[in-house]
Protein backbone atom coordinates (compact mmCIF):
# COMPACT_ATOMS: atom_id res chain seq x y z
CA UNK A 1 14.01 0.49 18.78
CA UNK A 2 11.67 -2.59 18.12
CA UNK A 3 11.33 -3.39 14.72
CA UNK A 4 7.42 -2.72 13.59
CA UNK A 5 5.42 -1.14 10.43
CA UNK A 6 3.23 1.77 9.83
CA UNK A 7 -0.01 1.72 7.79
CA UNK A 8 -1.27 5.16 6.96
CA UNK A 9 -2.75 7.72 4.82
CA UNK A 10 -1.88 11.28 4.00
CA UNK A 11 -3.13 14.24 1.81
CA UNK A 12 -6.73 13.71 2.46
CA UNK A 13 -6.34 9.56 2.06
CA UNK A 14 -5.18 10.51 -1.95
CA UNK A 15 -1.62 8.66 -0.43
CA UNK A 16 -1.85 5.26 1.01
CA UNK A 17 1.39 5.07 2.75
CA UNK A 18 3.57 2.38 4.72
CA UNK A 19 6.76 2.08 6.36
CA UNK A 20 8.65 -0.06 8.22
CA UNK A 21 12.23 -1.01 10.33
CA UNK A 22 13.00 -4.23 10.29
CA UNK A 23 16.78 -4.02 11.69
CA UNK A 24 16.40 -7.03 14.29
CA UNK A 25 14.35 -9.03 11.64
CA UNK A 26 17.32 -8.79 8.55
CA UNK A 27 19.59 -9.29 10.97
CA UNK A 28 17.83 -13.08 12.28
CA UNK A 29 17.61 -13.92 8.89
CA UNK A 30 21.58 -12.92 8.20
CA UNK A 31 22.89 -15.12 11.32
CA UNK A 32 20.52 -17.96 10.46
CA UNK A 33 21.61 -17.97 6.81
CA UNK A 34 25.27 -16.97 7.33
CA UNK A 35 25.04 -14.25 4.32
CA UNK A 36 28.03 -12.41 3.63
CA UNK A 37 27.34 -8.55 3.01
CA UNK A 38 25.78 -7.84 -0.21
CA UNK A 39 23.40 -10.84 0.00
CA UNK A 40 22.65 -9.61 3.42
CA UNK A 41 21.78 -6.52 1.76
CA UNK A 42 19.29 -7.89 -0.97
CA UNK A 43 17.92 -10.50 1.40
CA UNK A 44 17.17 -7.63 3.43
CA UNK A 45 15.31 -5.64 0.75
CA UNK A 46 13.13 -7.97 -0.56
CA UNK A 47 12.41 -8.79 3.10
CA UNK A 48 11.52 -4.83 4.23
CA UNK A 49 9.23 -4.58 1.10
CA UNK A 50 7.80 -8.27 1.99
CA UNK A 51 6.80 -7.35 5.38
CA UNK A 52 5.01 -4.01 3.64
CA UNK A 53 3.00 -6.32 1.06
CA UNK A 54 2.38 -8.64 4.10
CA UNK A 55 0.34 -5.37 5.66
CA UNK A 56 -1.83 -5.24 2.65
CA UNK A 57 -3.48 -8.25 2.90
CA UNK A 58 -6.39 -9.53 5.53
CA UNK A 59 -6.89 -12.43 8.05
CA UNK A 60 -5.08 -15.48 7.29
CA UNK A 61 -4.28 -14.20 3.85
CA UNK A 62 -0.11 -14.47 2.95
CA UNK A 63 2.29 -13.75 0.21
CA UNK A 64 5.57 -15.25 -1.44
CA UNK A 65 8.39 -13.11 -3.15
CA UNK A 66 10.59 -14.89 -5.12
CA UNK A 67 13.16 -12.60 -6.57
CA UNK A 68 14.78 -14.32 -10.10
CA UNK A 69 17.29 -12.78 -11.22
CA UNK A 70 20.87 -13.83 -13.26
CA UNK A 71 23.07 -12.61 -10.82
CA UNK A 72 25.42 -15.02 -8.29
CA UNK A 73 22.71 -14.82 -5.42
CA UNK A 74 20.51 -17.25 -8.01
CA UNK A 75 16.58 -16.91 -6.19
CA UNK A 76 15.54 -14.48 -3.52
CA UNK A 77 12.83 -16.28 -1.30
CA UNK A 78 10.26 -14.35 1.07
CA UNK A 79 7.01 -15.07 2.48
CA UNK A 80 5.32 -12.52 4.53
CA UNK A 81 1.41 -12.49 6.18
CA UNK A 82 -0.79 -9.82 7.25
CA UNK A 83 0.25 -10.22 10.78
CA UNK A 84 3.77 -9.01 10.54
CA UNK A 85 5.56 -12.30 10.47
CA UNK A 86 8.20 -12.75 7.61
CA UNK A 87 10.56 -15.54 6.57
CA UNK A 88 12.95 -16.49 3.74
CA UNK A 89 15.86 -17.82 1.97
CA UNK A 90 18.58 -17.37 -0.76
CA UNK A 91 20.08 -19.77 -2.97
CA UNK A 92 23.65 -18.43 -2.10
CA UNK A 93 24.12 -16.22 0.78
CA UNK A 94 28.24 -15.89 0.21
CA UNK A 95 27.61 -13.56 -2.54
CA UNK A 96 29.93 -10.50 -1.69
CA UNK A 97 30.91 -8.08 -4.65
CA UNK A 98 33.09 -5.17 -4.53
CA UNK A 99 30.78 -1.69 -4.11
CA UNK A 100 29.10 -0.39 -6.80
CA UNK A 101 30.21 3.09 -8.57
CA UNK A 102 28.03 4.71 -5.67
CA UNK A 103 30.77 3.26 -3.27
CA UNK A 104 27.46 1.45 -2.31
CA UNK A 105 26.45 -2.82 -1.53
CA UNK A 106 26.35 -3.52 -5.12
CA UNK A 107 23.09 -5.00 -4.77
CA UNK A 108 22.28 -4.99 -8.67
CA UNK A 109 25.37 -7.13 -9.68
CA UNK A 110 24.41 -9.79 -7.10
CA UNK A 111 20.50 -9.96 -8.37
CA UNK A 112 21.21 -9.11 -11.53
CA UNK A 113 19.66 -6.82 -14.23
CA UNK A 114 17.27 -9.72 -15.74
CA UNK A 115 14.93 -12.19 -14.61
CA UNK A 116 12.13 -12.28 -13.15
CA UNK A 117 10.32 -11.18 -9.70
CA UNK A 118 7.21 -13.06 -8.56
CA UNK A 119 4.55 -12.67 -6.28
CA UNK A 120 2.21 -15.18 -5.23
CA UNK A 121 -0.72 -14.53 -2.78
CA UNK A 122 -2.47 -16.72 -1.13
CA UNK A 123 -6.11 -15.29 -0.49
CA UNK A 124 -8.09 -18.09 0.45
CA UNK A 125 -9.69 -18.88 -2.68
CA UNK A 126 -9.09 -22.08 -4.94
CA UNK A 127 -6.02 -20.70 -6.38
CA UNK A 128 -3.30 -17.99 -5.73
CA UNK A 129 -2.77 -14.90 -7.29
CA UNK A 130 0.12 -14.85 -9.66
CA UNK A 131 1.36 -11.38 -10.14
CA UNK A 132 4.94 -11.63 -12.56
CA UNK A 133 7.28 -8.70 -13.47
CA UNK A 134 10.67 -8.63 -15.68
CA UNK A 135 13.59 -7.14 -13.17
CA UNK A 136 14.21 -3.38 -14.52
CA UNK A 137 17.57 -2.66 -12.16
CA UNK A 138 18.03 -4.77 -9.77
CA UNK A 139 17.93 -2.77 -6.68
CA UNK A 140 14.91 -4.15 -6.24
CA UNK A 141 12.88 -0.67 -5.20
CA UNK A 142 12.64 0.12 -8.78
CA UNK A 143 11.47 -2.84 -9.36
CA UNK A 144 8.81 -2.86 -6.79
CA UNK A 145 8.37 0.34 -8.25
CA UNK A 146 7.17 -1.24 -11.60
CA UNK A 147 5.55 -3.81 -10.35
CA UNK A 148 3.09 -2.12 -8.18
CA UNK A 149 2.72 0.15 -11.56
CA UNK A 150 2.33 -2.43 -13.78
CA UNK A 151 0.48 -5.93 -12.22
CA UNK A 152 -1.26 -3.82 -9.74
CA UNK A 153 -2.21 -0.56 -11.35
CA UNK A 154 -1.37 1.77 -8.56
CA UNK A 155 1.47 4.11 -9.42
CA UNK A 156 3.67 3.95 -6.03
CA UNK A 157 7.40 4.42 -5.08
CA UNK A 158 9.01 2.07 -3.05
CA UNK A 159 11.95 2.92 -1.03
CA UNK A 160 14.34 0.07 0.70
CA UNK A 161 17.18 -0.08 2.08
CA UNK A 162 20.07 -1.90 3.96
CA UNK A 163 23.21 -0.81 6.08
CA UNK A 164 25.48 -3.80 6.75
CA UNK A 165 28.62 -2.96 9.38
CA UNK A 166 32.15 -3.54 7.90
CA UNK A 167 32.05 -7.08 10.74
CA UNK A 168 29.06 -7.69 8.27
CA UNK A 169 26.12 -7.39 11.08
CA UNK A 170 22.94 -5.27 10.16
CA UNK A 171 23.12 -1.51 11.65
CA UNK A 172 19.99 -0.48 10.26
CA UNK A 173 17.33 -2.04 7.30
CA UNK A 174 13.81 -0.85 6.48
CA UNK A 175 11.53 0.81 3.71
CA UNK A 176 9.16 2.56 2.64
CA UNK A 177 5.80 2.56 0.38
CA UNK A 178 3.68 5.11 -0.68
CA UNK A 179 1.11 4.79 -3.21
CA UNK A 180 -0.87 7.43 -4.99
CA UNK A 181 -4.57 6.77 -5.20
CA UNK A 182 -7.23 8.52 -7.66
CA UNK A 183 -7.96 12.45 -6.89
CA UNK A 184 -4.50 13.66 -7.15
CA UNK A 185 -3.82 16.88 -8.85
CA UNK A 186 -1.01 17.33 -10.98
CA UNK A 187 0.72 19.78 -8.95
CA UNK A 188 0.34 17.23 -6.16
CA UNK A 189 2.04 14.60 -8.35
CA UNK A 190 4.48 17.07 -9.41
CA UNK A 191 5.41 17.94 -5.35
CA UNK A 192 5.90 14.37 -4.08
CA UNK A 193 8.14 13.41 -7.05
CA UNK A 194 10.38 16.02 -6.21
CA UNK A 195 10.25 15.55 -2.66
CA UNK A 196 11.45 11.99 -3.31
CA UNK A 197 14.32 12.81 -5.86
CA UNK A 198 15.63 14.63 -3.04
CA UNK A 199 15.31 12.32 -0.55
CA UNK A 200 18.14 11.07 1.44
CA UNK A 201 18.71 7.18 1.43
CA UNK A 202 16.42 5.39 3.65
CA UNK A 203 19.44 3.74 5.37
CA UNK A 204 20.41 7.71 6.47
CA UNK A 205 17.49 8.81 7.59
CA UNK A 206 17.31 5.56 9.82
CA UNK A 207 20.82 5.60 10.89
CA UNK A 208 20.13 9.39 12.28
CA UNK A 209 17.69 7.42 14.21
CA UNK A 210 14.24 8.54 12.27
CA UNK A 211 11.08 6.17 13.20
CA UNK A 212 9.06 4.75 10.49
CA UNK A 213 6.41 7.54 10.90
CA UNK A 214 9.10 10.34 10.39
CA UNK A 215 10.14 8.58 7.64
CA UNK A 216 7.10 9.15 5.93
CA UNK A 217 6.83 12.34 6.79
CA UNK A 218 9.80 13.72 5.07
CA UNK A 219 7.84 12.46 1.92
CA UNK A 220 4.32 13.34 2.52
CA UNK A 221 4.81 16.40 5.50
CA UNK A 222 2.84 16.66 8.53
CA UNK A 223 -0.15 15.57 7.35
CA UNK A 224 0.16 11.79 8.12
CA UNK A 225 -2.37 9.78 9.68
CA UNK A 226 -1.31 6.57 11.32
CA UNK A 227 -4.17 3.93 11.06
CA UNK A 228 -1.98 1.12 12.55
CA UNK A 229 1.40 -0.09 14.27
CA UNK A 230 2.56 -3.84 14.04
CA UNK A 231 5.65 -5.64 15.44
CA UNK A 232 7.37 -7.18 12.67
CA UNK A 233 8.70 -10.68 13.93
CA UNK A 234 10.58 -13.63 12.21
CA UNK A 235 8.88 -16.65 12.17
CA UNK A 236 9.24 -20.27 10.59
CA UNK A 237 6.22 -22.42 10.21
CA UNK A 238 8.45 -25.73 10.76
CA UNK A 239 7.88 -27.87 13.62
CA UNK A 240 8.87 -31.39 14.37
CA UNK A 241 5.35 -32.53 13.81
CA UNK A 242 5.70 -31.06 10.37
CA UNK A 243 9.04 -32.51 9.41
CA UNK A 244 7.34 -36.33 10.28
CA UNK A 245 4.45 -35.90 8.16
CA UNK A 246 6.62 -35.14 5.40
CA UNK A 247 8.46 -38.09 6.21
CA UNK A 248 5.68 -40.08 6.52
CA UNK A 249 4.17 -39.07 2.95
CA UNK A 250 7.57 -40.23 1.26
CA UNK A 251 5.70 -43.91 1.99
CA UNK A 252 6.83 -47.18 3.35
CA UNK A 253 9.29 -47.88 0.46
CA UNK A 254 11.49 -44.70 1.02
CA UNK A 255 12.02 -44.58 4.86
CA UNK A 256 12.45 -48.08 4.65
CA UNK A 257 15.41 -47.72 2.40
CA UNK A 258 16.54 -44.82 4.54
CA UNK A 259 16.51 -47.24 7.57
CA UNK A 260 18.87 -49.98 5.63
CA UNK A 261 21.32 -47.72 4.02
CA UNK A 262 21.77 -44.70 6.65
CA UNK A 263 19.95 -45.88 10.00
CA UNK A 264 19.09 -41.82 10.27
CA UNK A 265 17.60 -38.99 8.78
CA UNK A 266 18.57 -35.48 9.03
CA UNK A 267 15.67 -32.73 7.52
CA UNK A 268 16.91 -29.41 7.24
CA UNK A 269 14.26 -26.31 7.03
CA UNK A 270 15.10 -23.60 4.10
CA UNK A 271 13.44 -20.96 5.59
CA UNK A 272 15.32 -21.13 9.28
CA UNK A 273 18.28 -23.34 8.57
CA UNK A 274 17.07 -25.53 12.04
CA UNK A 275 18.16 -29.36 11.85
CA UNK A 276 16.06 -32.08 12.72
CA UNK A 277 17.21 -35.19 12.87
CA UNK A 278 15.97 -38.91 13.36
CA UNK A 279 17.31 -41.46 14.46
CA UNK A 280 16.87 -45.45 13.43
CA UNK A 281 14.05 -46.30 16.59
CA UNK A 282 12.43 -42.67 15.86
CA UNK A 283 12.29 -43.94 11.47
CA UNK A 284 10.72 -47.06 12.64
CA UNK A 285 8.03 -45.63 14.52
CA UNK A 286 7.44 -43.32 11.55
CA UNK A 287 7.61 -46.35 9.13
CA UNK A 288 4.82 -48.13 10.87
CA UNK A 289 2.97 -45.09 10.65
CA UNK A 290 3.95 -44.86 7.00
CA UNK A 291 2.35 -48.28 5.92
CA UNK A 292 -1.12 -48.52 4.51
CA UNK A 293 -3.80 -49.12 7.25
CA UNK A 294 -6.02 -52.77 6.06
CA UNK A 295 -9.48 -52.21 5.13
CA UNK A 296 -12.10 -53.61 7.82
């Protein structure tokens, strides 16, 4: 199975509801990043529910998480768009801790229980939106949880989740949101909060082999409707024509310096871990380009 998201609505559109796989996409960013289980496994989070905000937005619109927490894994990096594409980053990917009381990826202890999570979207206008929560756990759907709650104003629960294989490769990673919009009853409230404290972890139900759309259904029943599918892809935004221009806005001083003291650059991207490198006749091209142009 492909990984891709559902967008949807259910009890008469009073649930807006998403859900996603992304299996093959947490497992690109574990081999391109080298993380070591339990990083793999909060990489993987912030990345399911990243690719799930990245389906809220419009157009050319896009979104960063950056996940702060105290724990060893220091800053969770993800930026998603509305067209399923998702990359991203953390500060130390050889974060492995023994398993939680749960006998569970101790995802908490790696995060860690405070700091900050922050979401910045980029809509177009003059300036992003800056959306900031304190963490509450550190599992990170809690605290998607809250922050959907709290900076958005639409109560939701979030579900993630990541199974990593004891040779440390992704078996299965993916998530769920559904959020409750105005016109629900109490009783309605009442249902789908108990249907969810009885739900088994999403990692199970996608390990039995359950699609995104039957994941949803075991929280909202039968009465789903899907308004779209989307292949969720992994995709860096760095080119070689990129990594120049940035090399070329140091100015002539810098590469120049380069030149005498190395004779080469090497420019490696964050987000994919891919190496570019330069050698001295490539720098000196670059340097001409680098110098100021004379007035006519």
């Amino acid at each position: 199975m492909k990984d891709y998201l559902v967008r949807g609505t259910a009890w008469g559109g009073k649930l807006r509801v998403f859900a996603v796989r992304t299996t093959e996409l947490t497992g690109e960013l574990c081999r391109r990043h080298n993380t070591l289980p339990t990083a793999t496994a909060a990489f993987g989070r912030t990345a399911a529910v990243g690719a799930m905000m990245g389906a809220m937005l419009k157009g050319e619109e896009k979104l960063t998480i950056q996940v702060k927490g105290d724990g060893p894994i220091g800053q969770i990096v993800v930026d998603a768009n509305a067209k399923g594409e998702v990359r991203g980053y953390v500060d130390h990917p050889d974060v492995h801790l023994a398993s939680n009381n749960l006998g569970k990826l101790d995802v908490a202890g790696a995060v860690g229980r405070t700091g900050h999570i922050h979401i910045i979207k980029d809509l177009g206008m003059k300036e992003p939106y800056r959306g900031s929560i304190p963490i509450i756990s550190g599992e990170l759907g809690e605290d998607f949880t809250y922050y959907f709650a709290t900076s958005e104003q639409t109560p939701s629960a979030v579900g993630l989740g990541v199974l990593v294989d004891t040779d440390g490769s992704v078996l299965q990673a993916g998530g769920f949101i559904v959020q409750l919009m105005p016109g629900l009853s109490d009783d309605e409230i009442t249902r789908l909060e108990q249907v969810l404290a009885g739900m088994p972890p999403v990692t199970a139900l996608l390990d039995q082999g359950e699609s995104p759309e039957e994941l949803l259904r075991f929280v909202v029943g039968d009465d789903l409707q899907v308004h779209e599918t989307m292949p969720i892809t992994f995709v860096c935004k760095c080119s070689l024509d990129r990594v120049e221009k940035t090399l070329i806005s140091m100015g002539e001083a810098e590469l120049q310096r380069i030149i005498e003291e190395d004779g080469k650059a090497q420019v490696e991207c964050h987000f994919c871990n891919e190496v570019y490198t330069f050698d001295r006749p490539r720098l000196e091209i670059l340097l001409e380009q680098a110098k100021p142009k004379p007035m006519h």
